[in-house]
Protein backbone atom coordinates (compact mmCIF):
# COMPACT_ATOMS: atom_id res chain seq x y z
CA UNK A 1 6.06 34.37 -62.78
CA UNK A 2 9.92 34.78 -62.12
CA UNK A 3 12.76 31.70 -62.61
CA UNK A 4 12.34 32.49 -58.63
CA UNK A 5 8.67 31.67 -57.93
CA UNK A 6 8.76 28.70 -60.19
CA UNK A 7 11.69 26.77 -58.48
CA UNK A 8 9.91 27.93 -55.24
CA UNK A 9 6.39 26.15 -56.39
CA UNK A 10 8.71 23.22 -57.94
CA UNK A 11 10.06 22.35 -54.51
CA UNK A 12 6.85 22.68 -52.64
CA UNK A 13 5.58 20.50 -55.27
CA UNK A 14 8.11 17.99 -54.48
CA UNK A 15 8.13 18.08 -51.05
CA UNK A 16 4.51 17.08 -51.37
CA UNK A 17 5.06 14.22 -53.34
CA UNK A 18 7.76 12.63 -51.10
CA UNK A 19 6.83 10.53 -48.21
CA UNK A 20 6.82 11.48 -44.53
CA UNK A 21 9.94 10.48 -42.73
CA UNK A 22 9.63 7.53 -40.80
CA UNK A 23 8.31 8.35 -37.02
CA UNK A 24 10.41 7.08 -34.16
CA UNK A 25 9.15 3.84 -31.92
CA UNK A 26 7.28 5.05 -29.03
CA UNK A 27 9.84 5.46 -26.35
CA UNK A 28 8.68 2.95 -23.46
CA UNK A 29 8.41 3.55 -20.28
CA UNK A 30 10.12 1.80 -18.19
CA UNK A 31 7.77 0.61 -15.03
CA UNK A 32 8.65 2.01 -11.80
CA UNK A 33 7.85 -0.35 -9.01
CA UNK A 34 5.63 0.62 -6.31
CA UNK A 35 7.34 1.42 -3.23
CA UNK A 36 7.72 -1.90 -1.08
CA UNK A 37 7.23 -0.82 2.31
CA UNK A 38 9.67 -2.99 4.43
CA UNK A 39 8.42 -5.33 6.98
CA UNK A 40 6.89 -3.99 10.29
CA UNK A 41 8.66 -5.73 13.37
CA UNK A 42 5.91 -9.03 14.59
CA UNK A 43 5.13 -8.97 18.61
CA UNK A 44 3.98 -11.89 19.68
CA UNK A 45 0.50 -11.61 22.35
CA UNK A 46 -0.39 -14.38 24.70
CA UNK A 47 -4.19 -14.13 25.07
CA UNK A 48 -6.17 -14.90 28.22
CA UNK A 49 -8.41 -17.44 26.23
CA UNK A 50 -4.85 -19.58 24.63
CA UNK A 51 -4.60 -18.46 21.92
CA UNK A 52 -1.39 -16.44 21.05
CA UNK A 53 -1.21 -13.80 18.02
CA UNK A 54 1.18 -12.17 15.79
CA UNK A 55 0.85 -8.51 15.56
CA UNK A 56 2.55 -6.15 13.20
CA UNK A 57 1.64 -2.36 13.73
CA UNK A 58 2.16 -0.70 10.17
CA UNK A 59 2.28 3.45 8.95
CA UNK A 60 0.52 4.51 5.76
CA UNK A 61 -1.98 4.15 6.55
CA UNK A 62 -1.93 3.08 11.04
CA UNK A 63 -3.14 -0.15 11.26
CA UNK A 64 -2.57 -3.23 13.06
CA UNK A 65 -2.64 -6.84 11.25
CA UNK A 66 -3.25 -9.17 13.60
CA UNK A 67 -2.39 -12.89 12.82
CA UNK A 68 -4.43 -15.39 14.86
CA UNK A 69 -3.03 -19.03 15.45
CA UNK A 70 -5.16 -20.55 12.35
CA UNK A 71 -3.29 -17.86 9.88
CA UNK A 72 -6.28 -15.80 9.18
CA UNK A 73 -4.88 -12.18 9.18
CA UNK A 74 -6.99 -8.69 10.38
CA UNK A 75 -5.92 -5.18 9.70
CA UNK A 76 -7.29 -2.96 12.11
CA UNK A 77 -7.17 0.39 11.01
CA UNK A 78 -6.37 3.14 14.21
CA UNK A 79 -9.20 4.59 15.78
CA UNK A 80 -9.46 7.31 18.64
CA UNK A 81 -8.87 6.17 21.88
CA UNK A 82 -8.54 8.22 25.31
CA UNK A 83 -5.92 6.15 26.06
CA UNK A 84 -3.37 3.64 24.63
CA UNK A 85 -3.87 2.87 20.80
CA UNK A 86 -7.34 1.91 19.45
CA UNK A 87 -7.21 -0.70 16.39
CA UNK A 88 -11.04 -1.74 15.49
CA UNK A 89 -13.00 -2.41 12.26
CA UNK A 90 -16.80 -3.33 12.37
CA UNK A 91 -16.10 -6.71 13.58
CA UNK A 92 -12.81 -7.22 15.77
CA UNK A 93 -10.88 -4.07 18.36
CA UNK A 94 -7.35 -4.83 19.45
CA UNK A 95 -6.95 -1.80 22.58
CA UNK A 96 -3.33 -1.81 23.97
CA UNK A 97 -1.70 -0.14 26.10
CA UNK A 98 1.84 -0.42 26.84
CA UNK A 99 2.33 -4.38 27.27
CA UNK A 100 -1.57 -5.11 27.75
CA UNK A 101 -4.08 -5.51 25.20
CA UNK A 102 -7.88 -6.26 25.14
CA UNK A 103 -9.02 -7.90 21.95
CA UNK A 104 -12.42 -8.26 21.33
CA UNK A 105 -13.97 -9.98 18.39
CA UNK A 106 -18.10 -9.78 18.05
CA UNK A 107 -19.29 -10.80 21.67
CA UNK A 108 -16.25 -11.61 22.98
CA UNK A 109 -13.49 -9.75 24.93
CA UNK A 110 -9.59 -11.29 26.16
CA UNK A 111 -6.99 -9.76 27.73
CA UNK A 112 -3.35 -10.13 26.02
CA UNK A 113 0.03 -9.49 27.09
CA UNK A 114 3.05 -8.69 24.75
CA UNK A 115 5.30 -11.74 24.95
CA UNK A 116 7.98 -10.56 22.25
CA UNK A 117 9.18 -8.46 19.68
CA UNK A 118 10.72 -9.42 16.68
């Protein structure tokens, strides 16, 4: 073995003897907040039966959330239609066209007009 090979096995020795250098903190990730979509203008329907709603038609994905006048909210999602725009779930269908509606929830149908846009 040559003066070379043994200061060659001498510092491989010693590298394996020292301790690993010290790993770097995780890097964290900063949180990226979901995208807020901004509010959807409110129209305001007068119903037939009295009772008046707030209705904001939304994008991603189409739907309608109707507001009734006790606060509980819907979302209806879009459905076909032949004509006008079709909102409906299982339970509740909000038709309009132009400034007329027909909202029908189970059994029972109204006819609503568009008071107001917000």
């Amino acid at each position: 073995m040559t003066r070379a090979d043994g200061a060659i096995g001498f510092a491989l020795a010693l590298a394996a003897c020292s301790p690993a250098p010290p790993r770097a903190a995780p890097v964290a990730k900063a949180a990226i907040p979901a995208a807020t979509p901004p509010p959807a203008p409110v129209s305001v329907w007068a119903c037939a039966d009295g009772q008046v709603l707030k209705v904001a038609f939304r994008d991603e994905p189409e739907r309608a959330e109707l507001v009734f006048p006790d606060g509980t909210m819907v979302a209806l999602p879009l459905a076909i239609a032949a004509s006008g725009a079709l909102y409906e779930d299982a339970a509740t269908s909000f038709h309009t066209k132009g400034a007329a509606a027909l909202l029908t929830a189970g059994e029972t149908s109204t006819t609503c007009r568009q008071e107001s846009a917000e």
